[in-house]
C-alpha atoms as a PDB file:
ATOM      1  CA  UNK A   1     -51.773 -46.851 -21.196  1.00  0.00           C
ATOM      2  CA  UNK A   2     -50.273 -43.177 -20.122  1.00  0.00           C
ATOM      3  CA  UNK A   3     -52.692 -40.398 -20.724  1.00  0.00           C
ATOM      4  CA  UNK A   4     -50.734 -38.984 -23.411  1.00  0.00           C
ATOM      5  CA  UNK A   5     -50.883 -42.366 -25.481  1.00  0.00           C
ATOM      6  CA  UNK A   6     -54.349 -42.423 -24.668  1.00  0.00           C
ATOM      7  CA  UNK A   7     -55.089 -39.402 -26.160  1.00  0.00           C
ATOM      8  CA  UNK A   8     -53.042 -40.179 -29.486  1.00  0.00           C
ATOM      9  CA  UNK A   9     -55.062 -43.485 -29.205  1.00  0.00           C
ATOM     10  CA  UNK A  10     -58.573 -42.298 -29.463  1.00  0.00           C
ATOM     11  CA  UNK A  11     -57.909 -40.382 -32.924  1.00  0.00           C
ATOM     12  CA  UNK A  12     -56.655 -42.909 -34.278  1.00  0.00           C
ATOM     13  CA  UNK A  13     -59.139 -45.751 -33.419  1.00  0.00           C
ATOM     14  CA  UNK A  14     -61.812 -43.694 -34.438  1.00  0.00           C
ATOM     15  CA  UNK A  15     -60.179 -42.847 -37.507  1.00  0.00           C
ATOM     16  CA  UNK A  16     -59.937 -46.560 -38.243  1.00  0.00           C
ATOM     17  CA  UNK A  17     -63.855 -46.858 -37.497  1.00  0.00           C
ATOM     18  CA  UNK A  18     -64.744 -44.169 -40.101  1.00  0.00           C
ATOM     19  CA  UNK A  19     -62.295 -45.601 -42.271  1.00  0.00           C
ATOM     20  CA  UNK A  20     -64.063 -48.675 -41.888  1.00  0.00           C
ATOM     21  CA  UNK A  21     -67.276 -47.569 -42.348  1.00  0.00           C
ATOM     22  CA  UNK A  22     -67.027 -45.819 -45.420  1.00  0.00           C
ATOM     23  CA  UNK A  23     -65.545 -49.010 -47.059  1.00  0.00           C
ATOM     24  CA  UNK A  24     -69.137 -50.499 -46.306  1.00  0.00           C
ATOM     25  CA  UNK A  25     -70.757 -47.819 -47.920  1.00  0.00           C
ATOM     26  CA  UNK A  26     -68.762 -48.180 -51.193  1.00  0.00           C
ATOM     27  CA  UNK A  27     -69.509 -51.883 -50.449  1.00  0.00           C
ATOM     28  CA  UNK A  28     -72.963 -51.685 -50.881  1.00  0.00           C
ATOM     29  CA  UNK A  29     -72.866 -49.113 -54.331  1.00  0.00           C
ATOM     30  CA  UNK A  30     -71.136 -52.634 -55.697  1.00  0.00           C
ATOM     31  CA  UNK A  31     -68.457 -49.964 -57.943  1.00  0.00           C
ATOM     32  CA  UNK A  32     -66.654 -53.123 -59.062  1.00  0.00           C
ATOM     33  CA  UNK A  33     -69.945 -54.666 -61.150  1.00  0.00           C
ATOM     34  CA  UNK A  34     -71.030 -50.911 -61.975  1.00  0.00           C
ATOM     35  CA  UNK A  35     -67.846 -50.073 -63.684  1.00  0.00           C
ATOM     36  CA  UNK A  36     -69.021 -51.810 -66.398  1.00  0.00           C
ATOM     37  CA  UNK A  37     -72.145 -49.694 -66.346  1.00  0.00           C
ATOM     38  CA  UNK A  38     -69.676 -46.638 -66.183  1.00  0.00           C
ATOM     39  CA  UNK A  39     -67.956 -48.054 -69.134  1.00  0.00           C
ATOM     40  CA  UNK A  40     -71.478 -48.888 -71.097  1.00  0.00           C
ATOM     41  CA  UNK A  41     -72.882 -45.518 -70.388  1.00  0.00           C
ATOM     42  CA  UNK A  42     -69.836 -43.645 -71.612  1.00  0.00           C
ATOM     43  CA  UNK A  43     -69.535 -45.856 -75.130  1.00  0.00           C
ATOM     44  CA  UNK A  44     -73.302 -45.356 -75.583  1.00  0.00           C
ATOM     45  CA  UNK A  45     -72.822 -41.706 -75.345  1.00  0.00           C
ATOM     46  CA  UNK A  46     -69.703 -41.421 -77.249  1.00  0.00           C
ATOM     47  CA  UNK A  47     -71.572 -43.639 -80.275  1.00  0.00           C
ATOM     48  CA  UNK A  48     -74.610 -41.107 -79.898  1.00  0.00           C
ATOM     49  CA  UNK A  49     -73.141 -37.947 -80.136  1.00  0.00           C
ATOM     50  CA  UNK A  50     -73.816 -36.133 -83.215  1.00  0.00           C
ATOM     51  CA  UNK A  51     -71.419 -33.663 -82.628  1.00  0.00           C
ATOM     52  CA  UNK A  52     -68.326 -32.836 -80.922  1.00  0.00           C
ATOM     53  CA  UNK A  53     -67.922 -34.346 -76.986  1.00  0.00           C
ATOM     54  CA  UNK A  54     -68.400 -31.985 -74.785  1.00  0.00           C
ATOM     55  CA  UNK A  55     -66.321 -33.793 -72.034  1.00  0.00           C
ATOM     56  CA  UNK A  56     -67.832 -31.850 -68.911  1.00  0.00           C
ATOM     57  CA  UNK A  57     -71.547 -33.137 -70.235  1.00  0.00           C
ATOM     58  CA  UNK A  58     -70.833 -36.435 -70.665  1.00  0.00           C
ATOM     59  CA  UNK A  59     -69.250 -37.041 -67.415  1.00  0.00           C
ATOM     60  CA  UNK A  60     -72.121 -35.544 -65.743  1.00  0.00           C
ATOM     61  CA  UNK A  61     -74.033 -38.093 -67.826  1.00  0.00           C
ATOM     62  CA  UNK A  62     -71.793 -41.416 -67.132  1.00  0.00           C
ATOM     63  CA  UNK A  63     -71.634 -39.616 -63.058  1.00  0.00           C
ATOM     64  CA  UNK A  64     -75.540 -39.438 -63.152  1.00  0.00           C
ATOM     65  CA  UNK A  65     -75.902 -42.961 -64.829  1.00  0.00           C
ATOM     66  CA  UNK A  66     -73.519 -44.684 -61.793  1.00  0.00           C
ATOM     67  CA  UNK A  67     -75.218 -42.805 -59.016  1.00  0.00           C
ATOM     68  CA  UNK A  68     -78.744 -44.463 -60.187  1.00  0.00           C
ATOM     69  CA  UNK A  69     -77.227 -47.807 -60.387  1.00  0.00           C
ATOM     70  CA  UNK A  70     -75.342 -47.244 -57.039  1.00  0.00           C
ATOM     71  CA  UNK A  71     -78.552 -46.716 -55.875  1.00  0.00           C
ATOM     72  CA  UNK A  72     -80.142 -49.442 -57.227  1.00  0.00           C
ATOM     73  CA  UNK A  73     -77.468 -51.638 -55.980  1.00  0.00           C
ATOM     74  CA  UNK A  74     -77.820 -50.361 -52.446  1.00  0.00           C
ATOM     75  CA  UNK A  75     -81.526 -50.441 -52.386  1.00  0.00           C
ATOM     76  CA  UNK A  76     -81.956 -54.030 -53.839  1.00  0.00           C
ATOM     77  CA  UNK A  77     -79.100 -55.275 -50.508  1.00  0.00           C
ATOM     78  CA  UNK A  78     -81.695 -54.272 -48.286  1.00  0.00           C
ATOM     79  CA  UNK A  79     -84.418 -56.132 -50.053  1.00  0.00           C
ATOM     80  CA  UNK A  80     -82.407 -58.826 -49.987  1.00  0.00           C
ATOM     81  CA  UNK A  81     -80.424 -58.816 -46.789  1.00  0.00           C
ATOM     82  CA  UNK A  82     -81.931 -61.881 -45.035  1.00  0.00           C
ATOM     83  CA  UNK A  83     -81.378 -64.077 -48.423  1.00  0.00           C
ATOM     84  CA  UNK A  84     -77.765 -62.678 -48.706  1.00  0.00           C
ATOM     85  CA  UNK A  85     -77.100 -64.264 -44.880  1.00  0.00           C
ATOM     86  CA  UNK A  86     -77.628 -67.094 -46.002  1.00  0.00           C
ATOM     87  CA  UNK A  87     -75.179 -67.625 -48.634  1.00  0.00           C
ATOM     88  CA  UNK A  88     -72.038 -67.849 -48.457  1.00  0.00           C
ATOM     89  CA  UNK A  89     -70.701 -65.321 -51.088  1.00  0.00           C
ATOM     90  CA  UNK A  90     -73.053 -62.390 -49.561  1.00  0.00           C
ATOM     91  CA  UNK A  91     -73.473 -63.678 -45.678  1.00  0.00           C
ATOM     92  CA  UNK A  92     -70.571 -60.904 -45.805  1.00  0.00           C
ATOM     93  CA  UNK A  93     -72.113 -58.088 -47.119  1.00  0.00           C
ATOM     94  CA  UNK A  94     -72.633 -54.610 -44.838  1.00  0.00           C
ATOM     95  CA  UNK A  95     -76.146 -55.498 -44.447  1.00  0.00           C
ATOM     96  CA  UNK A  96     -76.176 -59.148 -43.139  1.00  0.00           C
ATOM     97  CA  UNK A  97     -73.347 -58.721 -41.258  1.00  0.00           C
ATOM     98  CA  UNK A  98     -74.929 -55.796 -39.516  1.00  0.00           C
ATOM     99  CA  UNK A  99     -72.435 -53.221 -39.895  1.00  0.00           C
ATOM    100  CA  UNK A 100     -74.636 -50.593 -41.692  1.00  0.00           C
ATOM    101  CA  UNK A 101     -78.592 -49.786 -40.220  1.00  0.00           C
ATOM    102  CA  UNK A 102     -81.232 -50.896 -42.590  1.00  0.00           C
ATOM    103  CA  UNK A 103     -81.962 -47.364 -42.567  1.00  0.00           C
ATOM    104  CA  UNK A 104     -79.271 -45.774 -43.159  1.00  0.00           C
ATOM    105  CA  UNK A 105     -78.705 -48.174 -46.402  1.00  0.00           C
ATOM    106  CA  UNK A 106     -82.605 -47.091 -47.263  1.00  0.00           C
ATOM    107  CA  UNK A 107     -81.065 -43.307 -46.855  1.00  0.00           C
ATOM    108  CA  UNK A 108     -77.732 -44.138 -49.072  1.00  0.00           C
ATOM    109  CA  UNK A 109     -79.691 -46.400 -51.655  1.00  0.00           C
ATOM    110  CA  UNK A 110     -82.266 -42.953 -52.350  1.00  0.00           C
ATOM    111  CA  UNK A 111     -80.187 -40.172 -52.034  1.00  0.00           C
ATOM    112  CA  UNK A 112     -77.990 -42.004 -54.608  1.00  0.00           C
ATOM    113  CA  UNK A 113     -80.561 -42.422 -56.944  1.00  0.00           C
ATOM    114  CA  UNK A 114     -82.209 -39.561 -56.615  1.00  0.00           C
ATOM    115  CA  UNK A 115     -78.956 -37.629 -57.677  1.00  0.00           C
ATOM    116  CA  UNK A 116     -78.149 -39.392 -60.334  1.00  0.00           C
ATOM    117  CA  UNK A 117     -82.062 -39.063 -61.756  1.00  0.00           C
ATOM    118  CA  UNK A 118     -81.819 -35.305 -60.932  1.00  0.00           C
ATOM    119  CA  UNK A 119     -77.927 -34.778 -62.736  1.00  0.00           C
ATOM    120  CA  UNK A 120     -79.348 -36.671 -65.893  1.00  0.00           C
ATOM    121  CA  UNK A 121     -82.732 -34.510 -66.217  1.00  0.00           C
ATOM    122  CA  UNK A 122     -80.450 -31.210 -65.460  1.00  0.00           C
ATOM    123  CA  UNK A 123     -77.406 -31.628 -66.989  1.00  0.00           C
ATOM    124  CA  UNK A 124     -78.373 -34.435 -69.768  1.00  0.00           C
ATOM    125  CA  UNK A 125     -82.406 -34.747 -70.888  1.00  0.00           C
ATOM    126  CA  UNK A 126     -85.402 -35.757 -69.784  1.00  0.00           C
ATOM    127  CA  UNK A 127     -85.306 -38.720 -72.121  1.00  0.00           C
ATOM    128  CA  UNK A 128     -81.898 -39.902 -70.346  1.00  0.00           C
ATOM    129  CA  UNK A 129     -83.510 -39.668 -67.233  1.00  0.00           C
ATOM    130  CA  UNK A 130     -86.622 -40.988 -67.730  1.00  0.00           C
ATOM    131  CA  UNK A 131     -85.260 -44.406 -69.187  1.00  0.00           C
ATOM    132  CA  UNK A 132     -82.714 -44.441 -65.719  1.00  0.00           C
ATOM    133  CA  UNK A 133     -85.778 -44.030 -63.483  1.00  0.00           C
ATOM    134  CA  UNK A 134     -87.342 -47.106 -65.247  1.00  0.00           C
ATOM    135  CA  UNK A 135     -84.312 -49.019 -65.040  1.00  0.00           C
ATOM    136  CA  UNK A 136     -84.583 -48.277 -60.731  1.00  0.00           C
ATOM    137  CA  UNK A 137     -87.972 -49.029 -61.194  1.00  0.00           C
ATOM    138  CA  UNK A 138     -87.379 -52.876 -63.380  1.00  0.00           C
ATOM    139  CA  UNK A 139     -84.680 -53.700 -61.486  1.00  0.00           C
ATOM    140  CA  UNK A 140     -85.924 -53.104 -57.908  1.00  0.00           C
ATOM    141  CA  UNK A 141     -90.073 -53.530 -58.337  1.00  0.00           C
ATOM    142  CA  UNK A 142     -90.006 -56.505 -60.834  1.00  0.00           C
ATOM    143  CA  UNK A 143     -86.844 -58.357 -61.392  1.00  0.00           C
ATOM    144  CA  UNK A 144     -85.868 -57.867 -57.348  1.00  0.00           C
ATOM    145  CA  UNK A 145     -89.182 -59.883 -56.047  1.00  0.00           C
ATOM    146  CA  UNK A 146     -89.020 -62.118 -59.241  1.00  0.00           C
ATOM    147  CA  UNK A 147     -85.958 -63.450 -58.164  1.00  0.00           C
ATOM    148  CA  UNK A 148     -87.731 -65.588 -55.649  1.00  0.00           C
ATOM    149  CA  UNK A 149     -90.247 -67.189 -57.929  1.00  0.00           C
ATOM    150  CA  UNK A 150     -89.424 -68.186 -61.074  1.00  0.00           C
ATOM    151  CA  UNK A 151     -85.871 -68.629 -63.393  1.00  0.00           C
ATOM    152  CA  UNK A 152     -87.297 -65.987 -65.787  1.00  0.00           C
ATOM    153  CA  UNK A 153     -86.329 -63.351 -63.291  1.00  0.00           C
ATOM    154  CA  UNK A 154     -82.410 -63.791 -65.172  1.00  0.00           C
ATOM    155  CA  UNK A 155     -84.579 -62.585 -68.657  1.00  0.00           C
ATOM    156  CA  UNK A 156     -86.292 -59.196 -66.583  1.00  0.00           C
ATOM    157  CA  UNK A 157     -83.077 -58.685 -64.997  1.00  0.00           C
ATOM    158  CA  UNK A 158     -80.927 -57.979 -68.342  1.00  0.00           C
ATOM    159  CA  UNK A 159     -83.310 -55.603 -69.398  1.00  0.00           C
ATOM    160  CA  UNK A 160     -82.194 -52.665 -66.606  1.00  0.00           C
ATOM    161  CA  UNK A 161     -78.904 -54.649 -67.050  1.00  0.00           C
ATOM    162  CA  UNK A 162     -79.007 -53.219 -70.961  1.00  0.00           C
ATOM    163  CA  UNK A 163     -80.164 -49.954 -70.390  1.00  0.00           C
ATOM    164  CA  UNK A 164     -77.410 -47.769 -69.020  1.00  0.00           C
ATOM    165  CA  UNK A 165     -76.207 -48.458 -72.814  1.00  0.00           C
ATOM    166  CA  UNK A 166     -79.724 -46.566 -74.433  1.00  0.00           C
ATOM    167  CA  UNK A 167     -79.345 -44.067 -71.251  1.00  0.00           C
ATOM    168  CA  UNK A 168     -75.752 -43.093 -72.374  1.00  0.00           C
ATOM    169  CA  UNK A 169     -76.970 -43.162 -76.002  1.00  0.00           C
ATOM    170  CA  UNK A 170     -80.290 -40.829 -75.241  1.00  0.00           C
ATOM    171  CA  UNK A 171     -77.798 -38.552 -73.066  1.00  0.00           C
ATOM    172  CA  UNK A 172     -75.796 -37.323 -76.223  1.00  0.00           C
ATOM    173  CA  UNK A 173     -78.411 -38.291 -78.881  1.00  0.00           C
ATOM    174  CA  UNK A 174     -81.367 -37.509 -77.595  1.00  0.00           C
ATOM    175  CA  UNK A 175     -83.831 -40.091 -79.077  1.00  0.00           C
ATOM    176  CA  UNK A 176     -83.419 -43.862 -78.787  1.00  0.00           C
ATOM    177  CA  UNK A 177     -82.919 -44.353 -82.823  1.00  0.00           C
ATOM    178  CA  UNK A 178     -81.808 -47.630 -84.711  1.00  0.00           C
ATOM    179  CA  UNK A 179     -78.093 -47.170 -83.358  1.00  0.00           C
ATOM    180  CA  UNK A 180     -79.117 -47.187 -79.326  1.00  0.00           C
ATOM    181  CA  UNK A 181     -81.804 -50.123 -79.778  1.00  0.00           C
ATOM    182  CA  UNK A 182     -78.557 -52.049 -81.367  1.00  0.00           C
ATOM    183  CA  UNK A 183     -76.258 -50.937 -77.936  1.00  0.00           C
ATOM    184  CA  UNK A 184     -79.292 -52.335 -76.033  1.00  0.00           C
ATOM    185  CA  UNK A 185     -79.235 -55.489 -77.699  1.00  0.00           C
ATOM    186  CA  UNK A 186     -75.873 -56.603 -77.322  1.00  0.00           C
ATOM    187  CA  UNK A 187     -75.483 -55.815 -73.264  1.00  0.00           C
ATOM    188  CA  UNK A 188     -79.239 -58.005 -73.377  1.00  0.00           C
ATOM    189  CA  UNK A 189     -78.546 -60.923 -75.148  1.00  0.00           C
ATOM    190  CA  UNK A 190     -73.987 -61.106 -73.361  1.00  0.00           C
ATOM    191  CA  UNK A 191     -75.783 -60.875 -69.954  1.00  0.00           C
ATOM    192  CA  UNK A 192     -77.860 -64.334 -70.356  1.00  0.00           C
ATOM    193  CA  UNK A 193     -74.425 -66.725 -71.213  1.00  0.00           C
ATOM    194  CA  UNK A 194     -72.316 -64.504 -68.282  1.00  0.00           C
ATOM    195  CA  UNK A 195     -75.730 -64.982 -65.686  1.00  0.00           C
ATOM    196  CA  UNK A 196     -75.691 -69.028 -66.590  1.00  0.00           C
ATOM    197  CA  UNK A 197     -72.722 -69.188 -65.840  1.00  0.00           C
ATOM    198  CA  UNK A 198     -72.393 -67.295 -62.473  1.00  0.00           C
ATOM    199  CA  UNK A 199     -75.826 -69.510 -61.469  1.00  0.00           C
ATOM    200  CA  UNK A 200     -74.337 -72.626 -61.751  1.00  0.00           C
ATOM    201  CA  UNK A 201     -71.156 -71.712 -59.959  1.00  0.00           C
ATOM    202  CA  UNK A 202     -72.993 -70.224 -56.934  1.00  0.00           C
ATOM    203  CA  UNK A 203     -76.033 -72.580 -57.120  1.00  0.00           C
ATOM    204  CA  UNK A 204     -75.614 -74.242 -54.395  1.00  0.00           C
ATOM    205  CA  UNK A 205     -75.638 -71.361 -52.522  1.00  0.00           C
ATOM    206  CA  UNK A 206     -78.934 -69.901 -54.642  1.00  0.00           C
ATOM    207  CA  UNK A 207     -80.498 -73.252 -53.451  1.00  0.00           C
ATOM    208  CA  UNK A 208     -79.974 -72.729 -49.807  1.00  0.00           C
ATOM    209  CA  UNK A 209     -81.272 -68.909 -50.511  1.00  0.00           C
ATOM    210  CA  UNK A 210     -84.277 -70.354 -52.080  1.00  0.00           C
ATOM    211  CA  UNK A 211     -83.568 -68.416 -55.253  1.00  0.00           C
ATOM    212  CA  UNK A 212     -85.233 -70.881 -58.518  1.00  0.00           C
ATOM    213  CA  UNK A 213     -82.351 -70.214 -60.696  1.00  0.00           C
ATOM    214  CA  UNK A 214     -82.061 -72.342 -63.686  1.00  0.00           C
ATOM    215  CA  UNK A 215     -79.163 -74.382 -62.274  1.00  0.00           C
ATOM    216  CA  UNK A 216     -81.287 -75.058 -59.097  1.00  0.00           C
ATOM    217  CA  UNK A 217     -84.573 -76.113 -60.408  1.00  0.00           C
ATOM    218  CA  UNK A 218     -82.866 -78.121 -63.068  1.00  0.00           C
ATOM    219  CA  UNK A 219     -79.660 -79.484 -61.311  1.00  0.00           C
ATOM    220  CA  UNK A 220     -78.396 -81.497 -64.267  1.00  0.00           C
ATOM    221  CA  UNK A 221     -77.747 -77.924 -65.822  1.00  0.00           C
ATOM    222  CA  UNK A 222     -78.739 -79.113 -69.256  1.00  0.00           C
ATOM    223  CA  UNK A 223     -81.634 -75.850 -69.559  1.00  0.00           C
ATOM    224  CA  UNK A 224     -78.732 -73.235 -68.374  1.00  0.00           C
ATOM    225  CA  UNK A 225     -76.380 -74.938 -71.278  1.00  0.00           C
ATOM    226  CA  UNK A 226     -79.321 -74.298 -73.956  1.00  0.00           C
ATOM    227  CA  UNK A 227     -80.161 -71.049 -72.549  1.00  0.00           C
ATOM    228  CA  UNK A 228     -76.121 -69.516 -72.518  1.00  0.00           C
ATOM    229  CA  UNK A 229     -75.888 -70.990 -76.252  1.00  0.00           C
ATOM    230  CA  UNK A 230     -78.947 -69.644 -77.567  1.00  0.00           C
ATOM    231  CA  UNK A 231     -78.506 -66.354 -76.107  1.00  0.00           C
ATOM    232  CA  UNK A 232     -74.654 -66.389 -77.154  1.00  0.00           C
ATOM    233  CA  UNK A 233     -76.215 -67.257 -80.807  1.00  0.00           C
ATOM    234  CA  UNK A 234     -78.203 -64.459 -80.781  1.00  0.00           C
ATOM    235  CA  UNK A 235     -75.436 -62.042 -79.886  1.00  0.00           C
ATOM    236  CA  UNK A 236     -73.006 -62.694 -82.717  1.00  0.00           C
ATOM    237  CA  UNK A 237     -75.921 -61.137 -85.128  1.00  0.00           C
ATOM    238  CA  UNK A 238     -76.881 -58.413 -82.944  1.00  0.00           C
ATOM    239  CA  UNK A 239     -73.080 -57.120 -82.990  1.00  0.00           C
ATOM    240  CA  UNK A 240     -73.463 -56.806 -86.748  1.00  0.00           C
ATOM    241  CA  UNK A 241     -75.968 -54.144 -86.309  1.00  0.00           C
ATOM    242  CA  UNK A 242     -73.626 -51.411 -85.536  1.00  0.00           C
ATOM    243  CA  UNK A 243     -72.460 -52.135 -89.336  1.00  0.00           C
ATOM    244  CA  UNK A 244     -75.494 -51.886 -90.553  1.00  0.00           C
ATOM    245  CA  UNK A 245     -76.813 -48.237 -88.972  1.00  0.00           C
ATOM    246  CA  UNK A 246     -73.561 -46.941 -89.550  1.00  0.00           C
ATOM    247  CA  UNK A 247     -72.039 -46.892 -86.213  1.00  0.00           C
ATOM    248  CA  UNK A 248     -69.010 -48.739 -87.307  1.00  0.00           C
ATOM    249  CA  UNK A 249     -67.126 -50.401 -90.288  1.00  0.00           C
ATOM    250  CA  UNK A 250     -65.092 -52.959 -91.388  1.00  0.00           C
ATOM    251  CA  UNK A 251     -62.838 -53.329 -88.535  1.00  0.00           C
ATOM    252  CA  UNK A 252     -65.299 -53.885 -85.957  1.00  0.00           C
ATOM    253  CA  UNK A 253     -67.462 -56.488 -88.284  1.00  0.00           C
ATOM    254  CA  UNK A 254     -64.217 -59.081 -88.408  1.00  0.00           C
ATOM    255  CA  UNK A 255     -63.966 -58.182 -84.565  1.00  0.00           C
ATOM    256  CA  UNK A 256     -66.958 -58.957 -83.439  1.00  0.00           C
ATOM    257  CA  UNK A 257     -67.550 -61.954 -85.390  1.00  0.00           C
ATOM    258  CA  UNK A 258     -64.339 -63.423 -83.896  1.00  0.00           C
ATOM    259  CA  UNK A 259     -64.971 -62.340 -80.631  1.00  0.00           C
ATOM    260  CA  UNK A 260     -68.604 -63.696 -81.173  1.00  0.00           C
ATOM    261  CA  UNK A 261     -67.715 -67.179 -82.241  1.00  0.00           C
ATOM    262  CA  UNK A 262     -65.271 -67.030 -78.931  1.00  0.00           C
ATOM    263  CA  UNK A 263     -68.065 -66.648 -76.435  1.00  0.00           C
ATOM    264  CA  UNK A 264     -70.337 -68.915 -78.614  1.00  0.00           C
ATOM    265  CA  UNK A 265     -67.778 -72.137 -78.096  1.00  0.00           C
ATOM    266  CA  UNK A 266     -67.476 -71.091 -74.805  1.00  0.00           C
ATOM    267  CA  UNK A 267     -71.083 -70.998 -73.972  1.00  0.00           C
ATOM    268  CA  UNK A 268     -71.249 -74.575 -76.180  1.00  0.00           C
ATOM    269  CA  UNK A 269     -68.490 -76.161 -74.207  1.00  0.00           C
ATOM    270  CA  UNK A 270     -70.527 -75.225 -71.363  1.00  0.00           C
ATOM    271  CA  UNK A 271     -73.196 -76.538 -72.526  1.00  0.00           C
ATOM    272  CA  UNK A 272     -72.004 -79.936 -73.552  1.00  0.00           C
ATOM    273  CA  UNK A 273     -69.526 -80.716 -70.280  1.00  0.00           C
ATOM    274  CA  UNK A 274     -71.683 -78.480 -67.269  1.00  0.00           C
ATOM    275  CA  UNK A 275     -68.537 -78.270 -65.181  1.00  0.00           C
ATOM    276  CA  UNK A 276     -67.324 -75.534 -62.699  1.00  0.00           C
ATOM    277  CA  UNK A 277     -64.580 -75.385 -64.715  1.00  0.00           C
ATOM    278  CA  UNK A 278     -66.148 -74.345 -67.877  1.00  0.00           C
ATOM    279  CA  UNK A 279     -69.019 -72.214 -66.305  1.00  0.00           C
ATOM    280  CA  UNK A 280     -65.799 -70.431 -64.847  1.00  0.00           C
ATOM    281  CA  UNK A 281     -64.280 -70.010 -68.182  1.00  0.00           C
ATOM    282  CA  UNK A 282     -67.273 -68.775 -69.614  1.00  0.00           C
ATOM    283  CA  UNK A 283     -67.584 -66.172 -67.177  1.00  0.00           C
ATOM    284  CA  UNK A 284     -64.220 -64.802 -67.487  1.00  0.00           C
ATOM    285  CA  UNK A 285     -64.277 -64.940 -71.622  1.00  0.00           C
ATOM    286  CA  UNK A 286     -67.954 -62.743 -71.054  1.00  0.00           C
ATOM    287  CA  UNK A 287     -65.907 -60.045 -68.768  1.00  0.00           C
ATOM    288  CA  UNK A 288     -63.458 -60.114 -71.459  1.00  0.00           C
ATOM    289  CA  UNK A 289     -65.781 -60.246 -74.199  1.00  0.00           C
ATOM    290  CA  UNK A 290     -67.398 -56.976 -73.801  1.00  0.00           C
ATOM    291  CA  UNK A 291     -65.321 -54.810 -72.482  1.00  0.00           C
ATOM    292  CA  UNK A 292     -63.130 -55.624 -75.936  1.00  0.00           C
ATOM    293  CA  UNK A 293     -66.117 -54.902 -78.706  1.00  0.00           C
ATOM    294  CA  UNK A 294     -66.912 -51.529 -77.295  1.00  0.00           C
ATOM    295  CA  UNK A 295     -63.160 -50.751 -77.449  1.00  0.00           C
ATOM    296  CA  UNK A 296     -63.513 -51.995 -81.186  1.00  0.00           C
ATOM    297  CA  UNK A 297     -66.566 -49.906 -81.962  1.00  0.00           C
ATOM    298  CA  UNK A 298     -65.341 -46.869 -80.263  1.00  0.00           C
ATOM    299  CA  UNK A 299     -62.236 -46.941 -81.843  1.00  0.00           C
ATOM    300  CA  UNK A 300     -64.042 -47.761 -85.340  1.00  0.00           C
ATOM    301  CA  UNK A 301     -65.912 -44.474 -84.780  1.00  0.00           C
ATOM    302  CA  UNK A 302     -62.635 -43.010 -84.249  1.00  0.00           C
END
């Protein structure tokens, strides 16, 4: 190579490095699965408010809400960075692959959620704040190291899993009230039929991590199947209870009972034929599923 070339070379290279690295950094914030936290923080605020949106305080709020879960994300890779080499879905990940420092991801994880804690107690309330700090708190100190003993783990886990619905609702609201304990329990009970589901398509890999998901300690899958129907059953009443504190109306009741007795055959066909095929179609009619009834109830509060 000339000298000149060289010198065009170098930039370029080292472009391509920095390029590279800051993909593994957005990597480990997982902004894929927390989109859906995005999208749950900013319906729980919009269903809170009590006045007009003030758009600049409620992106603070949905900015402050992603940058704890970000966080949270980041922080609970490093705890598990020698499980997720050994499976086959996460072997890739920043961490176990070694292209970002334990360290450094210990650096991203808290400076992420410290930010978002801090824009949620300054710009938001203390309320907001306080219920993302024990969401970190759940997700990393009890569900994280639960993971590794015991199935109920997937029960702990939907609990910081529900929140960022309350922490939107709190953010524009400011209490919890009948209308935010209702957001909570829909994201609770839709995460247990969409978790099933993902455990028994990756449980072979959960097996070799030693993680006791349902699917693993019970191969024949027959508690997930009871589990994702129960839980499934248990949503299509929750969903009414936007009806009933006022949140919504007439539109959204037919809605989510239709959209509710979707999931629930899903989660029953699951249950009665435990293939990869219908734990797969389960999953995708959950991603669907939500995403659709809080674009019914926010456009019911319309």
């Amino acid at each position: 190579m000339k000298p000149a070339q060289a010198d065009v070379a170098i930039p370029i290279v080292e472009a391509r490095r920095a390029g590279a690295a800051f993909a593994d950094y957005v990597a480990l914030a997982k902004p894929r699965l927390n989109f859906l936290v995005v999208a749950t923080s900013a319906a729980g605020y919009y269903l809170g408010a009590t006045s007009p949106i003030d758009p600049a305080a409620m992106t603070m709020a949905v900015v402050g809400t992603a940058l704890v879960a970000g966080g949270a994300a980041v922080l609970n890779q490093l705890y598990e960075r020698d499980t997720d080499a050994l499976m086959r879905r996460t072997r890739l990940r920043p961490l176990p692959a070694g292209r970002v420092a334990p360290a450094d991801a210990r650096l991203f994880g808290t400076v992420l959620s410290t930010s978002g804690l801090a824009l949620l107690a300054l710009r938001a309330n203390w309320l907001a704040a306080s219920l993302a700090l024990v969401t970190l708190l759940v997700y990393l100190f009890v569900y994280t190291p639960m993971k590794r003993r015991t199935p109920a783990a997937t029960l702990v886990g939907a609990v910081p899993g529900a929140l960022p619905a309350l922490i939107g609702w709190t953010a524009s609201h400011a209490s919890v009230a009948a209308g935010g304990a209702a957001l909570f329990g829909i994201v609770f009970f839709w995460q247990v039929p969409h978790f099933m589901a993902i455990a028994w398509l990756y449980r072979d890999d959960y097996g070799k991590a030693g993680f006791p998901m349902l699917p693993v300690i019970d191969p024949d899958g027959t508690r997930a199947g009871r589990q994702a129907v129960a839980y499934a059953a248990a949503l299509v009443p929750t969903t009414l209870a936007p009806v009933l504190v006022g949140l919504a109306g007439g539109i959204y009741l037919a809605s989510a009972l239709v959209l509710g007795a979707a999931l629930l055959a899903l989660a029953a066909r699951f249950a009665a034929a435990r293939t990869d095929e219908s734990a797969r179609a389960l999953f995708f009619g959950s991603i669907v599923y939500l995403p659709l009834l809080w674009i019914v109830l926010v456009a019911d509060k319309l």
